[in-house]
N, C-alpha and C. Protein backbone atom coordinates (compact mmCIF):
# COMPACT_ATOMS: atom_id res chain seq x y z
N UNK A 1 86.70 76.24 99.50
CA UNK A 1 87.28 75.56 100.64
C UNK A 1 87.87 76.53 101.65
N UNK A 2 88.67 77.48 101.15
CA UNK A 2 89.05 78.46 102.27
C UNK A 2 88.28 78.89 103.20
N UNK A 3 86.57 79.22 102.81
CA UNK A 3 85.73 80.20 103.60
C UNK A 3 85.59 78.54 104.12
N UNK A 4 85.14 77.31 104.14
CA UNK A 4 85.10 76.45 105.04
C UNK A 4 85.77 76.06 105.94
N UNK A 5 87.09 76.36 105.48
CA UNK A 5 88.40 76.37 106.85
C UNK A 5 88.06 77.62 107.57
N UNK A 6 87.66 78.70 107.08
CA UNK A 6 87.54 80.07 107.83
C UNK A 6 86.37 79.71 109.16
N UNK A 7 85.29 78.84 108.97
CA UNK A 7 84.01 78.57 109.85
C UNK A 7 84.94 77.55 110.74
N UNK A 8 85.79 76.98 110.80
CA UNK A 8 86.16 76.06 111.47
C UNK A 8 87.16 76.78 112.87
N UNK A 9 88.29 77.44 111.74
CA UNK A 9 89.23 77.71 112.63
C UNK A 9 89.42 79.41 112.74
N UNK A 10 88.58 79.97 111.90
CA UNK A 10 88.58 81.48 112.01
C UNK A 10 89.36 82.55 110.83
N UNK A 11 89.05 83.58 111.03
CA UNK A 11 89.87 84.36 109.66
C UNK A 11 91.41 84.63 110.31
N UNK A 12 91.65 84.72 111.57
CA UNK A 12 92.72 85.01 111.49
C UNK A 12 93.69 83.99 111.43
N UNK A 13 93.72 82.76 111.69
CA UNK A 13 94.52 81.67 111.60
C UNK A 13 94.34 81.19 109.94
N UNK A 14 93.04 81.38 109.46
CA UNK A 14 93.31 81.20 107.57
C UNK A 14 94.12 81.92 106.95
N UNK A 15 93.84 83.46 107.65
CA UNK A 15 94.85 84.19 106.84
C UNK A 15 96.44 84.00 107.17
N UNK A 16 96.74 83.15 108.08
CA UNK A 16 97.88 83.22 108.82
C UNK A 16 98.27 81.65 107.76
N UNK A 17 97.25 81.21 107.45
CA UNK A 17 97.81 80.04 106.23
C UNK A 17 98.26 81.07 105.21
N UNK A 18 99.20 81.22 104.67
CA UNK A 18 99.49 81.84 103.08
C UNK A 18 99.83 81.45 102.14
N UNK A 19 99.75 80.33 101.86
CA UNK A 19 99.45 79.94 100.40
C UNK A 19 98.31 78.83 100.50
N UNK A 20 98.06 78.39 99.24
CA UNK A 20 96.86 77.49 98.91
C UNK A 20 97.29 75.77 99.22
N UNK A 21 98.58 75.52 99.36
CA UNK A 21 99.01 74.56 99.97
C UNK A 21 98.59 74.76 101.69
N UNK A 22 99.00 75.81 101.99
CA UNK A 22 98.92 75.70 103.35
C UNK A 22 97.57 75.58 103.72
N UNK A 23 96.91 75.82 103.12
CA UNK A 23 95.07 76.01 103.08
C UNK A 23 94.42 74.79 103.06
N UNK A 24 95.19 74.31 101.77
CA UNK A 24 94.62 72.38 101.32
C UNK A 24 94.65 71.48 102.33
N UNK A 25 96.01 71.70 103.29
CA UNK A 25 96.69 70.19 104.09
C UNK A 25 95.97 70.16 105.21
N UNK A 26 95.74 71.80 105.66
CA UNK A 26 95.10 71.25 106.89
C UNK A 26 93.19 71.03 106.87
N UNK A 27 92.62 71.51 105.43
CA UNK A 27 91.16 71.06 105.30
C UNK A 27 91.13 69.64 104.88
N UNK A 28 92.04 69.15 104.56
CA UNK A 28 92.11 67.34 104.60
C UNK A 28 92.42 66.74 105.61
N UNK A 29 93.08 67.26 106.36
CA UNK A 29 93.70 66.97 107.58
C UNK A 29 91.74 66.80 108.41
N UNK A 30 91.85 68.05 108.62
CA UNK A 30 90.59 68.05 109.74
C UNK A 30 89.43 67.63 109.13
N UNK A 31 88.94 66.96 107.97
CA UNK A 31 88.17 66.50 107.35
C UNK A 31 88.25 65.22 107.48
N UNK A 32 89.34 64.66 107.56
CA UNK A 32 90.05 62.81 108.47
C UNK A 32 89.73 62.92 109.31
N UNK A 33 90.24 63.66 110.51
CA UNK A 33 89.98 63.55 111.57
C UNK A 33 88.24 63.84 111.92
N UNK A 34 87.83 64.68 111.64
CA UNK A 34 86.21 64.90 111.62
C UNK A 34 85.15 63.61 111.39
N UNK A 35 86.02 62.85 110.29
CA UNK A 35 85.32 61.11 110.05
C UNK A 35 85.61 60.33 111.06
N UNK A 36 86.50 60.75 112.17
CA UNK A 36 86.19 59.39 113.51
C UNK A 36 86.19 60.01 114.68
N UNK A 37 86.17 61.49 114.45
CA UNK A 37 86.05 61.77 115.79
C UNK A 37 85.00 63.06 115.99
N UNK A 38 84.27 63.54 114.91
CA UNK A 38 83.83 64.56 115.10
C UNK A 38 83.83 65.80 114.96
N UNK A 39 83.24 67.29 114.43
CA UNK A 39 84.04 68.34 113.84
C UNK A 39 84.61 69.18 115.03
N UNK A 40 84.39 68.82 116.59
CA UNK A 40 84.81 69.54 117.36
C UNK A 40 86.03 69.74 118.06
N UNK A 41 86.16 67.98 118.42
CA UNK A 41 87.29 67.38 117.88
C UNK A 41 88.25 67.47 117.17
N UNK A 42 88.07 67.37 116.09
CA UNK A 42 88.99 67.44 115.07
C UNK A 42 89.50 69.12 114.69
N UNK A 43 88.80 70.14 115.34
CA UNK A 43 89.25 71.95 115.40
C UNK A 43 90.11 71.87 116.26
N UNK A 44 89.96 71.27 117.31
CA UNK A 44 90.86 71.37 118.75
C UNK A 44 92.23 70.80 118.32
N UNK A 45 91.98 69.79 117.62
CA UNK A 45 93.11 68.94 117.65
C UNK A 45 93.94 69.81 116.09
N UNK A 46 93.35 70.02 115.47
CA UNK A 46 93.90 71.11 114.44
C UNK A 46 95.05 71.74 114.92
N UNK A 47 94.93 72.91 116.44
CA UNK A 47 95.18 74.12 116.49
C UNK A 47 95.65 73.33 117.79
N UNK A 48 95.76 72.68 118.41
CA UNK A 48 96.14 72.45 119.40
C UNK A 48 97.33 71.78 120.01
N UNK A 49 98.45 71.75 121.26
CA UNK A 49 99.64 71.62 121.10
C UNK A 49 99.28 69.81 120.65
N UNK A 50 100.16 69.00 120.46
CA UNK A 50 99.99 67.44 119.98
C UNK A 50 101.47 67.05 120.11
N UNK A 51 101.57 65.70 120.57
CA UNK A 51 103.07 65.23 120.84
C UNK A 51 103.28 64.88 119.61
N UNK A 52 102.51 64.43 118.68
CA UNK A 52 102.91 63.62 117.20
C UNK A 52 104.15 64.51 116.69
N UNK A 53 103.65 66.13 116.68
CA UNK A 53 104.71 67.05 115.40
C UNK A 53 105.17 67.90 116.72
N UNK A 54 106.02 67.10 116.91
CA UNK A 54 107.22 67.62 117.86
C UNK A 54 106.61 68.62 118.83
N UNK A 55 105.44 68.12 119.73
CA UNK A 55 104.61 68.90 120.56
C UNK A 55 104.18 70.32 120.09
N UNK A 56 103.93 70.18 118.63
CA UNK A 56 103.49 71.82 117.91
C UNK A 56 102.40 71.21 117.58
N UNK A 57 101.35 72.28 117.54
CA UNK A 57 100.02 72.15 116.91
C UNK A 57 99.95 71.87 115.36
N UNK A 58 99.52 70.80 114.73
CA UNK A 58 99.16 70.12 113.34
C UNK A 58 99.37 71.50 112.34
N UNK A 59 98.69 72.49 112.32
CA UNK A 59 97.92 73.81 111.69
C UNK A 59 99.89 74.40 111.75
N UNK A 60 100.31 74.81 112.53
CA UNK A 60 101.76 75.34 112.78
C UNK A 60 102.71 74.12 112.11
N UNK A 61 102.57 72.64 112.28
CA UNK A 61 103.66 72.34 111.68
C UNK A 61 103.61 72.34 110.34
N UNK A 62 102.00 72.24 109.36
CA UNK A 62 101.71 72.46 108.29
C UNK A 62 102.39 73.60 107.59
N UNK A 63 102.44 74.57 108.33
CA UNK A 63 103.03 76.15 108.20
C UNK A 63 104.33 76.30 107.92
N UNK A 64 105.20 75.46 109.00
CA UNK A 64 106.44 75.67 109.08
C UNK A 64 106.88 74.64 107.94
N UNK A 65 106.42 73.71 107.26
CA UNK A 65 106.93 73.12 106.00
C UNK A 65 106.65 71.15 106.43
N UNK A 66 106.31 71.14 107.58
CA UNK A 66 106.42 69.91 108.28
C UNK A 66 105.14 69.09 107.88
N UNK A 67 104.49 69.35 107.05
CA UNK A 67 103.25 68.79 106.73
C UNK A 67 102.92 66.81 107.24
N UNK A 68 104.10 66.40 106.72
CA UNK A 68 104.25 64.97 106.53
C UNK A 68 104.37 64.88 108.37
N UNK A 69 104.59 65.19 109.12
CA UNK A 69 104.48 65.18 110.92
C UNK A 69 102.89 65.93 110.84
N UNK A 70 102.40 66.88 110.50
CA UNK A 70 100.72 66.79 110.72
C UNK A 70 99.92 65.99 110.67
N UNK A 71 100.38 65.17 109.27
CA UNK A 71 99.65 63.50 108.72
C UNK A 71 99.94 62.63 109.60
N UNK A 72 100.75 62.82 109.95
CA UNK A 72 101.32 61.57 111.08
C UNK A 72 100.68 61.64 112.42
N UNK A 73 100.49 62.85 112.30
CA UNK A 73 99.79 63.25 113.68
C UNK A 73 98.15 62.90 113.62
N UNK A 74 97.83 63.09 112.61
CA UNK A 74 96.11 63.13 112.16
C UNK A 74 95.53 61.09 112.49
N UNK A 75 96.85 60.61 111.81
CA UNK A 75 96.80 59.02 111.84
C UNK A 75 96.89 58.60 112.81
N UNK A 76 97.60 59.42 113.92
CA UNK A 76 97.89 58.31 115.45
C UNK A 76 96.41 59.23 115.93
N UNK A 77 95.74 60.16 115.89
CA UNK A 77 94.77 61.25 116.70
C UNK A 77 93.39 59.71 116.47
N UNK A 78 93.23 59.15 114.85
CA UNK A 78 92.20 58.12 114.97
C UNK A 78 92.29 57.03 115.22
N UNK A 79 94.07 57.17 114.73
CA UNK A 79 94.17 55.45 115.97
C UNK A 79 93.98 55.19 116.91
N UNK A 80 94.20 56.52 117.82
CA UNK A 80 93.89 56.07 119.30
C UNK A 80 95.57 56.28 119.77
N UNK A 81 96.34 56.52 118.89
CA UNK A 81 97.59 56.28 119.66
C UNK A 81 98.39 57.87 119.86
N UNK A 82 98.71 57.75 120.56
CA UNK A 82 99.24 58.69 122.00
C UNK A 82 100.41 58.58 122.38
N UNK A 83 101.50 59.93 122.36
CA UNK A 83 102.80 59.29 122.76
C UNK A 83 102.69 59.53 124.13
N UNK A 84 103.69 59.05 124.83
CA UNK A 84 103.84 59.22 126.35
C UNK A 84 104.91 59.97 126.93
């Protein structure tokens, strides 16, 4: 699974995951999101800023310990819902 997160988001942001938790949450993460929206989609939205986790990118709040705000974020990204 790592070298599959590595094709997605690159070696330097995998290696910037450091442990195997941090590795797991976000290849489930973008593997949800990839089922309704696509794998291109769902990289961008990985790594990218998002209002869900306190306007931090999913991949960073995973990092910083915030996992449960990435999920939250992954769930409103296929709902359709959007903060304002």
């Amino acid at each position: 699974m790592p070298h599959a997160l590595t094709k997605v988001i690159g070696p330097t942001l995998t290696n910037w995951l450091n442990t195997d938790e941090h590795r797991d949450q976000p290849w489930n993460l973008l593997r949800l999101v990839t089922q309704q929206e696509g794998p291109y989609v769902a990289a961008a939205w990985l790594i990218g800023m998002n209002p869900h986790p306190n306007n931090d990118s999913p991949l960073n709040a995973i990092r910083n310990g915030h996992s449960h705000d990435a999920r939250s974020a992954a769930y409103a990204q296929i709902n359709g819902c959007h903060a304002n």
